[in-house]
C-alpha atoms as a PDB file:
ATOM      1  CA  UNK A   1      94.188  61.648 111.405  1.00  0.00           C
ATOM      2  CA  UNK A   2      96.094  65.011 110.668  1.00  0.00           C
ATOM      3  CA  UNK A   3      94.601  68.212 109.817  1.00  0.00           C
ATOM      4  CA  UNK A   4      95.076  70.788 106.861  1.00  0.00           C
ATOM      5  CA  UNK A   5      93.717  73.619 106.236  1.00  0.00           C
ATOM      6  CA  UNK A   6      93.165  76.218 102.876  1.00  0.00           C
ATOM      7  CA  UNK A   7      94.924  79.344 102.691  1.00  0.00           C
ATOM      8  CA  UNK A   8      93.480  82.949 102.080  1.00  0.00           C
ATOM      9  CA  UNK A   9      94.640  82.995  98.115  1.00  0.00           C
ATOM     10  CA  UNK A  10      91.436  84.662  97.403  1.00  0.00           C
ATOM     11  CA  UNK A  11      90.125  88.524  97.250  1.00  0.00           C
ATOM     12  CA  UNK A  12      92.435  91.284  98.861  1.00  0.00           C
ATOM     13  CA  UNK A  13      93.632  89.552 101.645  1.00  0.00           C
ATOM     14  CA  UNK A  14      95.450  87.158  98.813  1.00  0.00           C
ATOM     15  CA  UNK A  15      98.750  89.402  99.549  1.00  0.00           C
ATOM     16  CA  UNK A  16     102.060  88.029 100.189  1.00  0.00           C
ATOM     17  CA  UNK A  17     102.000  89.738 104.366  1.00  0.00           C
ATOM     18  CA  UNK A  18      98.584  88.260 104.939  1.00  0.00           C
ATOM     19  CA  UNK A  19      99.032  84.960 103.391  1.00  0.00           C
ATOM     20  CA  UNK A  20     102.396  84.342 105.710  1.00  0.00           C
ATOM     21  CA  UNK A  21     100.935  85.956 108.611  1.00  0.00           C
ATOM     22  CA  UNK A  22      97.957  82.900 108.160  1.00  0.00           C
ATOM     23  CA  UNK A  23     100.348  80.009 107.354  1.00  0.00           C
ATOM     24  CA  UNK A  24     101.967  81.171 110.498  1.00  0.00           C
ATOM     25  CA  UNK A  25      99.442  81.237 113.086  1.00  0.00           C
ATOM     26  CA  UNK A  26      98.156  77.936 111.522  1.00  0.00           C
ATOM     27  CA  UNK A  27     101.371  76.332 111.870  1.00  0.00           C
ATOM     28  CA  UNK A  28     101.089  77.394 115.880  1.00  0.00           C
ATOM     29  CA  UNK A  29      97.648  76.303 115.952  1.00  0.00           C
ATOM     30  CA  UNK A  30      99.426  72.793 115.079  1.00  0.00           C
ATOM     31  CA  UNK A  31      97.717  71.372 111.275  1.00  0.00           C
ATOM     32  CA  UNK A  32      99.820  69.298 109.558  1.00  0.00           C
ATOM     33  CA  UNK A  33      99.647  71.208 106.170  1.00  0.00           C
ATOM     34  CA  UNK A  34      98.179  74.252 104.255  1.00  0.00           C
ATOM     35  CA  UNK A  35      96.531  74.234 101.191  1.00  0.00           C
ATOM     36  CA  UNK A  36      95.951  76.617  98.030  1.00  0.00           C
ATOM     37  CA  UNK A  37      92.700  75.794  95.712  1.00  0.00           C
ATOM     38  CA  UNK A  38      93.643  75.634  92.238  1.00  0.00           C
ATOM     39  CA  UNK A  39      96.818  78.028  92.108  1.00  0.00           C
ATOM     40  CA  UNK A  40      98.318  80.737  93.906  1.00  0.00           C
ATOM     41  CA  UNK A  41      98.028  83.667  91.818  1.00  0.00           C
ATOM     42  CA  UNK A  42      96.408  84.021  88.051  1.00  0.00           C
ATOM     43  CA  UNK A  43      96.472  86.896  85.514  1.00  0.00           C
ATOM     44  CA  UNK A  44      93.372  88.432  84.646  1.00  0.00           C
ATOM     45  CA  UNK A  45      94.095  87.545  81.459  1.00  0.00           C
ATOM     46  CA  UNK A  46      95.756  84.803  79.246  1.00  0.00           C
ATOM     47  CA  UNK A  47      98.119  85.972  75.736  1.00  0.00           C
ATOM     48  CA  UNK A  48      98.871  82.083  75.508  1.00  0.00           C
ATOM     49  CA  UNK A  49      96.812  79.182  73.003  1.00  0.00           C
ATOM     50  CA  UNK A  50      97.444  76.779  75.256  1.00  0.00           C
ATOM     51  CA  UNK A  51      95.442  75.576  77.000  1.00  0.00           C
ATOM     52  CA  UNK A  52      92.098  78.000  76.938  1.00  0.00           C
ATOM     53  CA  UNK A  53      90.394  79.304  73.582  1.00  0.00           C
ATOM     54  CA  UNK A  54      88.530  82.444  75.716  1.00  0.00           C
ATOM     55  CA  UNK A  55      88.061  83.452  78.856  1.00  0.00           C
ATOM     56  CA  UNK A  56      84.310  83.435  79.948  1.00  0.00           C
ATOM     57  CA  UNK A  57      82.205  86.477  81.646  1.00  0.00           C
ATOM     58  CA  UNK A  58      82.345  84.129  84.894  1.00  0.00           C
ATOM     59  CA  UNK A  59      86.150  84.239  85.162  1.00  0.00           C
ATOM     60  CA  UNK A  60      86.680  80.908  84.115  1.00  0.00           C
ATOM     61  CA  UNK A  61      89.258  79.293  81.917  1.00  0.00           C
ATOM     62  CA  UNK A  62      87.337  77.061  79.606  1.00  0.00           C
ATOM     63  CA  UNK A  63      89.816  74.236  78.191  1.00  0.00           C
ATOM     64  CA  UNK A  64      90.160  74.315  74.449  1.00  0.00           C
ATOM     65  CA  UNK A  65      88.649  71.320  72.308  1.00  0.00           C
ATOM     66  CA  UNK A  66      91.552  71.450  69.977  1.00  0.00           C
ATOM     67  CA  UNK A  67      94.233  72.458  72.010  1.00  0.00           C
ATOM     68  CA  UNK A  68      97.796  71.050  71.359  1.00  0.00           C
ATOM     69  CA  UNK A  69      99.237  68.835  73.877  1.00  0.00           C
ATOM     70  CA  UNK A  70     102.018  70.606  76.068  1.00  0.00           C
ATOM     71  CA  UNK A  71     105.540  69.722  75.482  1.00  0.00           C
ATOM     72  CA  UNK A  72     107.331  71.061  78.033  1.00  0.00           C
ATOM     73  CA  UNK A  73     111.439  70.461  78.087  1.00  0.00           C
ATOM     74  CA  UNK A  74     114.153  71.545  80.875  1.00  0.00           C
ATOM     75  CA  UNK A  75     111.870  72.200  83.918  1.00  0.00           C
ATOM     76  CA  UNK A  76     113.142  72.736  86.942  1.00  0.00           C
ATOM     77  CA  UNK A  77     111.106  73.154  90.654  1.00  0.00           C
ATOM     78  CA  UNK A  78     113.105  74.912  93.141  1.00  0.00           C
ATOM     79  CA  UNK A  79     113.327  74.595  96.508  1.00  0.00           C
ATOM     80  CA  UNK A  80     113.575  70.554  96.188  1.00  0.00           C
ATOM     81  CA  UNK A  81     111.019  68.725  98.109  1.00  0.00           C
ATOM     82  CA  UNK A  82     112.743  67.630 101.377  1.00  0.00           C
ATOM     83  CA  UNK A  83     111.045  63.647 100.429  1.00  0.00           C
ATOM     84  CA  UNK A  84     112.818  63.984  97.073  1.00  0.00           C
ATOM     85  CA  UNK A  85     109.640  62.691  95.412  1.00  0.00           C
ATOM     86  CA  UNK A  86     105.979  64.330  95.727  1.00  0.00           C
ATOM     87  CA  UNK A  87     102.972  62.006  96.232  1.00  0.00           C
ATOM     88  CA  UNK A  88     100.079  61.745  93.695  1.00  0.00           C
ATOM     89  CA  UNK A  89      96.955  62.103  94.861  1.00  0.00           C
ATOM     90  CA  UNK A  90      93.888  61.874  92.841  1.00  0.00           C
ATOM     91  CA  UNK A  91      90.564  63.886  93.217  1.00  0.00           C
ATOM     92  CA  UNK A  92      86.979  62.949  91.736  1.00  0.00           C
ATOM     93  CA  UNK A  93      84.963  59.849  93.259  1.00  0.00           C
ATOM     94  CA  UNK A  94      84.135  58.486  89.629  1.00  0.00           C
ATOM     95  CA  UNK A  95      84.899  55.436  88.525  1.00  0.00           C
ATOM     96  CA  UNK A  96      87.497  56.485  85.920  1.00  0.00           C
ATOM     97  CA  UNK A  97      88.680  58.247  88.498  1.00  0.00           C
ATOM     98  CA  UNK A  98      89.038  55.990  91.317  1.00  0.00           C
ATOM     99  CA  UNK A  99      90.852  53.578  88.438  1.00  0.00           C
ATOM    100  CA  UNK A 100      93.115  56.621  88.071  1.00  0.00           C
ATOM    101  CA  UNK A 101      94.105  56.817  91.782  1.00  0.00           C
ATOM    102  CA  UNK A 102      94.424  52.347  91.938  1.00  0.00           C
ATOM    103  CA  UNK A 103      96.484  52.496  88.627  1.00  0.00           C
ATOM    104  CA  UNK A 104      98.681  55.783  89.550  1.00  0.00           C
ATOM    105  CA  UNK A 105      98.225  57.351  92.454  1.00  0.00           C
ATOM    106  CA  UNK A 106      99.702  57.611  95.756  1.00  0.00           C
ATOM    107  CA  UNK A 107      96.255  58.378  97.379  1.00  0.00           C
ATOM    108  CA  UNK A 108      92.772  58.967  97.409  1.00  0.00           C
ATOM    109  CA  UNK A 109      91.744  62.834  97.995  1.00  0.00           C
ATOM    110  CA  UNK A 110      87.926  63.265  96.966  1.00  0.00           C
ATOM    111  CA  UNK A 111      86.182  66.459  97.892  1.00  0.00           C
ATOM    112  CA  UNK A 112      82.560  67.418  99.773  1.00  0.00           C
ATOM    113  CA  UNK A 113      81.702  63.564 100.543  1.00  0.00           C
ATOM    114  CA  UNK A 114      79.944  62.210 102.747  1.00  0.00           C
ATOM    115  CA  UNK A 115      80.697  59.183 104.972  1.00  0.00           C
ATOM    116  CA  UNK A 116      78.201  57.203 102.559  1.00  0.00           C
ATOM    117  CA  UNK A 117      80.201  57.885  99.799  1.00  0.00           C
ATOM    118  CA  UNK A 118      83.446  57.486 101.019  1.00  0.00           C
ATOM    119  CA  UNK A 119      82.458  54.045 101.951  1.00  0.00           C
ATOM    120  CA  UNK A 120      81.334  53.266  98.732  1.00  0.00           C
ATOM    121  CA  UNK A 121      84.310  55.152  96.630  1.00  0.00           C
ATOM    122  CA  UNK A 122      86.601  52.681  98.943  1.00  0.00           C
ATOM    123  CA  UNK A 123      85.270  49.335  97.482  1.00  0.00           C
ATOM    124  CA  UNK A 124      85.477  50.797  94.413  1.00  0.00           C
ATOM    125  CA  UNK A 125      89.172  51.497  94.894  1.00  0.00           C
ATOM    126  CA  UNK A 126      89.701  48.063  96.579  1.00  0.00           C
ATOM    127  CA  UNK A 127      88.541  46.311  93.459  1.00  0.00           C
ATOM    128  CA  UNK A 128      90.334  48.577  91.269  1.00  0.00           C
ATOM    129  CA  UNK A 129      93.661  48.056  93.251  1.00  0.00           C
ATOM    130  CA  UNK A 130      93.583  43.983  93.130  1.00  0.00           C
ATOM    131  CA  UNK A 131      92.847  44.839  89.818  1.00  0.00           C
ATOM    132  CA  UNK A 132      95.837  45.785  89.030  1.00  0.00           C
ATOM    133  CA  UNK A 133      97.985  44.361  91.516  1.00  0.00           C
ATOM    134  CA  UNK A 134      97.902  46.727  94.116  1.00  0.00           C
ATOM    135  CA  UNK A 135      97.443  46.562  97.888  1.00  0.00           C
ATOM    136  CA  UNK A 136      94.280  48.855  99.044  1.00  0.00           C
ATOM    137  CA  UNK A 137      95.886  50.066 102.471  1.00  0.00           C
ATOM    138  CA  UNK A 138      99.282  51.508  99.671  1.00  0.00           C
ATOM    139  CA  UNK A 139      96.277  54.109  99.191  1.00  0.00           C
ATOM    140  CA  UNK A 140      96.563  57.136 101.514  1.00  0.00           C
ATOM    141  CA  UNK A 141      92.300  58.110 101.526  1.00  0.00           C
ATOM    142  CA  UNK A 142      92.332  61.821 102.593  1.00  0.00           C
ATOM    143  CA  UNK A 143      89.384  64.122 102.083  1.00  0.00           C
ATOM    144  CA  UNK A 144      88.818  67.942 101.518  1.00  0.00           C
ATOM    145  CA  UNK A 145      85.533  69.342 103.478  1.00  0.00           C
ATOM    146  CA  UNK A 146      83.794  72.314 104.616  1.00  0.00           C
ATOM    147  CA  UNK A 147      83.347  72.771 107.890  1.00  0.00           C
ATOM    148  CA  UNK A 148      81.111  75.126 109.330  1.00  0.00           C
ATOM    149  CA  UNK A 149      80.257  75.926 113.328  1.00  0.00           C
ATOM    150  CA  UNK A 150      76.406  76.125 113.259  1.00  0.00           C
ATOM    151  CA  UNK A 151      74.477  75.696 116.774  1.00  0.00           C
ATOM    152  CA  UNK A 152      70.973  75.830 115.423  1.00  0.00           C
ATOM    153  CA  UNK A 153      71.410  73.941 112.031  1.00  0.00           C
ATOM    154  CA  UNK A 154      68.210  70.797 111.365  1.00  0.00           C
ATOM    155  CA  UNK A 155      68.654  67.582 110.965  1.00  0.00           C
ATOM    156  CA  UNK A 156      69.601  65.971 108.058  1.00  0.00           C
ATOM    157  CA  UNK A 157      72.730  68.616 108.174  1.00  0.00           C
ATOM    158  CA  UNK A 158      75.495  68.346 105.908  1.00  0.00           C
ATOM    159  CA  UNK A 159      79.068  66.431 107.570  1.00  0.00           C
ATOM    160  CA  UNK A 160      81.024  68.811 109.174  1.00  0.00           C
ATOM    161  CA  UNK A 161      78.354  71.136 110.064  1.00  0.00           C
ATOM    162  CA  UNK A 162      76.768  71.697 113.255  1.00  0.00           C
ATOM    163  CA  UNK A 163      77.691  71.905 116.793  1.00  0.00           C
ATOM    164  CA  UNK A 164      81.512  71.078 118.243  1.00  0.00           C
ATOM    165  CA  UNK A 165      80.256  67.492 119.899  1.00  0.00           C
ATOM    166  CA  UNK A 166      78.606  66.391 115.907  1.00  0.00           C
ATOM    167  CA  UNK A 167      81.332  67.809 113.901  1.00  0.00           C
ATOM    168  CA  UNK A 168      84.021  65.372 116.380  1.00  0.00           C
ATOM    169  CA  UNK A 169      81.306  62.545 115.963  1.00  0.00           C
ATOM    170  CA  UNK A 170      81.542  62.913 111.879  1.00  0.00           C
ATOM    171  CA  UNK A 171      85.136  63.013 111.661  1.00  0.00           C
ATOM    172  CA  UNK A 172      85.655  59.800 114.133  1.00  0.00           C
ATOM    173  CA  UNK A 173      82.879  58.380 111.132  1.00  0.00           C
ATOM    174  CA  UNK A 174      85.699  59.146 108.761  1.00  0.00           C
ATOM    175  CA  UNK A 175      88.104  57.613 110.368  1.00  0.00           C
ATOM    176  CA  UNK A 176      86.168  54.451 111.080  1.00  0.00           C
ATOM    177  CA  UNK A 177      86.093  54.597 107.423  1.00  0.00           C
ATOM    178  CA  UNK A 178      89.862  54.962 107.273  1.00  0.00           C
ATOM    179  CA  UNK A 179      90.765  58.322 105.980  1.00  0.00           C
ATOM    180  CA  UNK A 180      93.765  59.471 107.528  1.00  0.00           C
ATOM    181  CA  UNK A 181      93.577  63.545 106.333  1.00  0.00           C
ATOM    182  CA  UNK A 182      91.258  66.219 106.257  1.00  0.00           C
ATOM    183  CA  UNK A 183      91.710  69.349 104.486  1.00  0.00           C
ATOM    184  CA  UNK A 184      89.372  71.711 105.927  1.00  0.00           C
ATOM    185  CA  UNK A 185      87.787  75.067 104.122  1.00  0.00           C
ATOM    186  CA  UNK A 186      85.339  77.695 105.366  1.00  0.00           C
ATOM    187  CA  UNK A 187      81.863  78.237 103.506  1.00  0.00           C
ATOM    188  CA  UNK A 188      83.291  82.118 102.803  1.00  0.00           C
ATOM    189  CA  UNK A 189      86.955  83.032 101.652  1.00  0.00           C
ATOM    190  CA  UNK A 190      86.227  85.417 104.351  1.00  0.00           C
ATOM    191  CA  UNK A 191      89.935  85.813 106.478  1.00  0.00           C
ATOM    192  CA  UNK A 192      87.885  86.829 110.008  1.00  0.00           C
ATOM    193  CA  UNK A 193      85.605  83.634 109.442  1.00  0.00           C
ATOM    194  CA  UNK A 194      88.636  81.510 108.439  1.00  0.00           C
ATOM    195  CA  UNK A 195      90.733  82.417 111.202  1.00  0.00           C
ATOM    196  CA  UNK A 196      87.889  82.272 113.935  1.00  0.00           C
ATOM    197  CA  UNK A 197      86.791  78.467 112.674  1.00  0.00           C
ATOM    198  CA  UNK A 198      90.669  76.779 112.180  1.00  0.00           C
ATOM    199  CA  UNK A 199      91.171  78.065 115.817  1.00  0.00           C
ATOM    200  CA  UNK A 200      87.904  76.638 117.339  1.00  0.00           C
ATOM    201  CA  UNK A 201      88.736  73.178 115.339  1.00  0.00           C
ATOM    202  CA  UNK A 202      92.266  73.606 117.017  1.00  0.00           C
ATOM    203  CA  UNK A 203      90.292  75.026 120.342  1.00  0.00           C
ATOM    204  CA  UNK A 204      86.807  72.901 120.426  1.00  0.00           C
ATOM    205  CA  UNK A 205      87.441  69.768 118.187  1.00  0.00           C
ATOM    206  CA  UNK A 206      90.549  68.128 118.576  1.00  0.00           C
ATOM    207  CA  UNK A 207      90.439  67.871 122.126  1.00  0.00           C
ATOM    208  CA  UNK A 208      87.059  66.074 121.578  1.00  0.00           C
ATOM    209  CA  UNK A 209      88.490  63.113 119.544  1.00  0.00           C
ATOM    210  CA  UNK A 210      89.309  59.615 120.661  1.00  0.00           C
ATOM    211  CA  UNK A 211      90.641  57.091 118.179  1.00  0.00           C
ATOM    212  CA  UNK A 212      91.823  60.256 115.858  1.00  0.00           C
ATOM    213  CA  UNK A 213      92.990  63.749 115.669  1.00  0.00           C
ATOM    214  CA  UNK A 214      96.172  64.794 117.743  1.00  0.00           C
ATOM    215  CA  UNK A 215      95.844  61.419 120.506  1.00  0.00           C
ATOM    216  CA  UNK A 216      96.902  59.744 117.340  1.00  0.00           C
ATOM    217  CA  UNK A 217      99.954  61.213 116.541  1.00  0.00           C
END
């Protein structure tokens, strides 16, 4: 299983020095990747049509009803990818979405489930996939989670939360299950509390796993 983790694109620590300084130390720390949620940097406003009619007193970007398709002609995406070719991988757990990922995608990244649903989303995506000709292990299943260090937090708890020795014990679960990736986040785009938890997963976790994690690799 490899790690990734999200990067402070958030609030003022969302600064060019701070956002290397993180990639950095997580790329000592030893995940795999690193992560931005929905873009790197936004204007606080739009002048363009396409594709939002108004922007909302919450900050959000509601899509348009009527809004024209984009055409968009002699794009370029510099530096190249060093694989020549970026995987697809499809969010949502829905069924038009899990048809999405069997008919075009590369893999399987749903967000926030639990091992319960993973289970079920995969034979969903099994059917889908001989559905349409596809074999169900082509699908990389990856998953993006919170994780939160809690000592004194009840049963039922959410996955990922709770002490070092439960947090290892759900993400061997997922793994059982088959997911290969997890893209972790912190409750709180807080850089202290992000720092301070991707070191204790790096610190307290891996060393913890069996069958997954960095034995694996």
């Amino acid at each position: 299983m490899k790690f990734g983790c999200h990067l402070p694109t958030y609030g003022p620590h969302a600064t060019r020095e701070h956002v290397l300084a993180f990639a950095r130390q997580m790329e000592e720390l030893g995940y795999d990747s690193l992560w931005v949620r929905d873009h790197v940097a936004l204007p606080w406003t739009s002048r363009r049509r396409y594709p939002y009619s108004r922007i909302s007193p919450t900050g959000a970007y509601p899509v348009a009803p009527d809004a024209p398709l984009l055409d968009v002609r002699e794009i370029a995406c510099f530096p190249q990818p060093v694989a020549r070719r970026i995987p697809i991988w499809i969010g949502g757990d829905s069924p038009r979405a899990l048809r999405r990922a069997a008919e075009l995608g590369d893999g399987w990244h749903p967000a926030f489930a639990s091992p319960a649903q993973i289970e079920a989303g995969l034979e969903v995506l099994r059917a889908e996939c001989l559905g349409v000709g596809r074999r169900p292990e082509d699908i990389t299943v990856t998953l993006r989670a919170v994780i939160s260090f809690n000592d004194n937090r009840p049963e039922p708890r959410p996955p990922l939360e709770g002490k070092p020795d439960q947090i290892a014990a759900d993400l061997e679960r997922y793994a059982d299950l088959g997911v290969r990736g997890v893209v972790l986040q912190t409750p709180a785009d807080d850089i202290a509390q992000m720092r301070e938890t991707y070191e204790r997963v790096a610190r307290e976790i891996w060393p913890r796993l069996s069958t997954v994690g960095r034995l694996s690799r």
